[in-house]
Protein backbone atom coordinates (compact mmCIF):
# COMPACT_ATOMS: atom_id res chain seq x y z
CA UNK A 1 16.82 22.20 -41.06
CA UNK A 2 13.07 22.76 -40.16
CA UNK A 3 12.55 18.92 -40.11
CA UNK A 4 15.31 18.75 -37.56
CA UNK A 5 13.62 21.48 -35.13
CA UNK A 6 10.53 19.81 -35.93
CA UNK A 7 11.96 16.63 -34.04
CA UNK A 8 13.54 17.98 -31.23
CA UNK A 9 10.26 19.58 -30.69
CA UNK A 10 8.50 16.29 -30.47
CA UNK A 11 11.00 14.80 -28.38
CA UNK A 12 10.92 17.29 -25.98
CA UNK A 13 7.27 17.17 -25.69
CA UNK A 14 7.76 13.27 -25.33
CA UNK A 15 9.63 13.91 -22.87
CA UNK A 16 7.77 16.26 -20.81
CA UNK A 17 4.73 13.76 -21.20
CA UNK A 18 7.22 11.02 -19.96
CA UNK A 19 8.07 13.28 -16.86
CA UNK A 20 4.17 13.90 -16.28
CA UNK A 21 4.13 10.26 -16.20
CA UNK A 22 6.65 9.80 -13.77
CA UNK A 23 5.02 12.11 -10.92
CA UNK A 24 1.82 10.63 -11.46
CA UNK A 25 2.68 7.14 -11.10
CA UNK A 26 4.92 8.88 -7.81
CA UNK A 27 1.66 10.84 -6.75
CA UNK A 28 -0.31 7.34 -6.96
CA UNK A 29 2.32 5.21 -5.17
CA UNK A 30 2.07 7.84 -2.17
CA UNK A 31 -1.69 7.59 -2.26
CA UNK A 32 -1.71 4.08 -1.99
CA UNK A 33 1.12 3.67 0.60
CA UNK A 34 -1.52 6.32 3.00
CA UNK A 35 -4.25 4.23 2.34
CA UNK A 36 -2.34 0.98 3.01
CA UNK A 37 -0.95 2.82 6.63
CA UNK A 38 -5.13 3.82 7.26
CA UNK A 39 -5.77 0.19 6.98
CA UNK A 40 -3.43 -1.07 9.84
CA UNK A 41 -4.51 1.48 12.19
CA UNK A 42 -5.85 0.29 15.48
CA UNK A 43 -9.68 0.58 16.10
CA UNK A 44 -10.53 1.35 19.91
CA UNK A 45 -14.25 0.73 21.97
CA UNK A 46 -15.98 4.43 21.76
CA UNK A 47 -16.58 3.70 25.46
CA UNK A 48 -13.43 1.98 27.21
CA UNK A 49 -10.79 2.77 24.39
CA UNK A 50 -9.92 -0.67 24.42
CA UNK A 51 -8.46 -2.73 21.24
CA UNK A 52 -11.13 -3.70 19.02
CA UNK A 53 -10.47 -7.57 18.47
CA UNK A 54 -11.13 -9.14 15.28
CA UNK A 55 -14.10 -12.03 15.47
CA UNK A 56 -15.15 -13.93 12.55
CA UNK A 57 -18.22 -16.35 12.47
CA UNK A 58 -19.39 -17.91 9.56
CA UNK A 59 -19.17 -15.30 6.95
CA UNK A 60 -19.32 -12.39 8.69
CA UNK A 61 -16.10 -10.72 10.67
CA UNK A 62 -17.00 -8.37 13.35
CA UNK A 63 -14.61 -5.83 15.35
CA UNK A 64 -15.77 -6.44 19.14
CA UNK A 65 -14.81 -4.51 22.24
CA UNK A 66 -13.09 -7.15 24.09
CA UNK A 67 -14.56 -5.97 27.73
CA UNK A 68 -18.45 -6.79 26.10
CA UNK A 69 -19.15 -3.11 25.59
CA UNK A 70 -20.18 -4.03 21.46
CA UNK A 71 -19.58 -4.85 18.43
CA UNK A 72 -19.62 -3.41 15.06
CA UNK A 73 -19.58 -4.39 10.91
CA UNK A 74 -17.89 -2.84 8.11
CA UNK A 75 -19.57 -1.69 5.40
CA UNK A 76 -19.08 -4.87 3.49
CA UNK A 77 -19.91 -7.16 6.68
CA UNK A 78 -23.09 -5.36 7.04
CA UNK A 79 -24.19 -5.92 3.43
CA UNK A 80 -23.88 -9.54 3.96
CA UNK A 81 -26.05 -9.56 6.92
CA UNK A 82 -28.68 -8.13 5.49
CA UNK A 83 -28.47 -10.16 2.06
CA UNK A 84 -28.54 -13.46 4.05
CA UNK A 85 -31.93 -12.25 5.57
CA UNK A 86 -33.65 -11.65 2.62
């Protein structure tokens, strides 16, 4: 009889890992659904508030105000930049 309370025992702590599981792989899926929605937001010029437009040249890709008011890199972009000039 103690074997058999020994095994519901584990498979109720199975279980309970298996739930933890669940949410976290639910917690993750949220988090990445956010970050995908931050990607696709819409940049606007700090001056006009227009559209940032997407230029690429080469191997860089720059957002640019499209009324000429600037441009600016990514993180990434601006690595590049300053590897090729090395």
């Amino acid at each position: 009889m103690d074997d058999q309370k020994d095994r519901f025992g584990d498979k109720m702590n199975d279980l309970e890992k298996v739930r933890e599981d669940q949410w976290a792989r639910e917690q993750d899926r949220a988090l990445l659904e956010k970050m995908r929605a931050r990607q696709h937001l819409t940049i606007h010029c700090p001056r006009c508030e227009a559209q940032l437009i997407t230029q690429a040249g080469g191997e860089l890709t720059i957002m640019a105000c499209p009324n000429g008011h600037g441009g600016w890199l990514d993180g990434t972009a601006l690595d590049r930049l300053i590897e090729s000039r090395k």
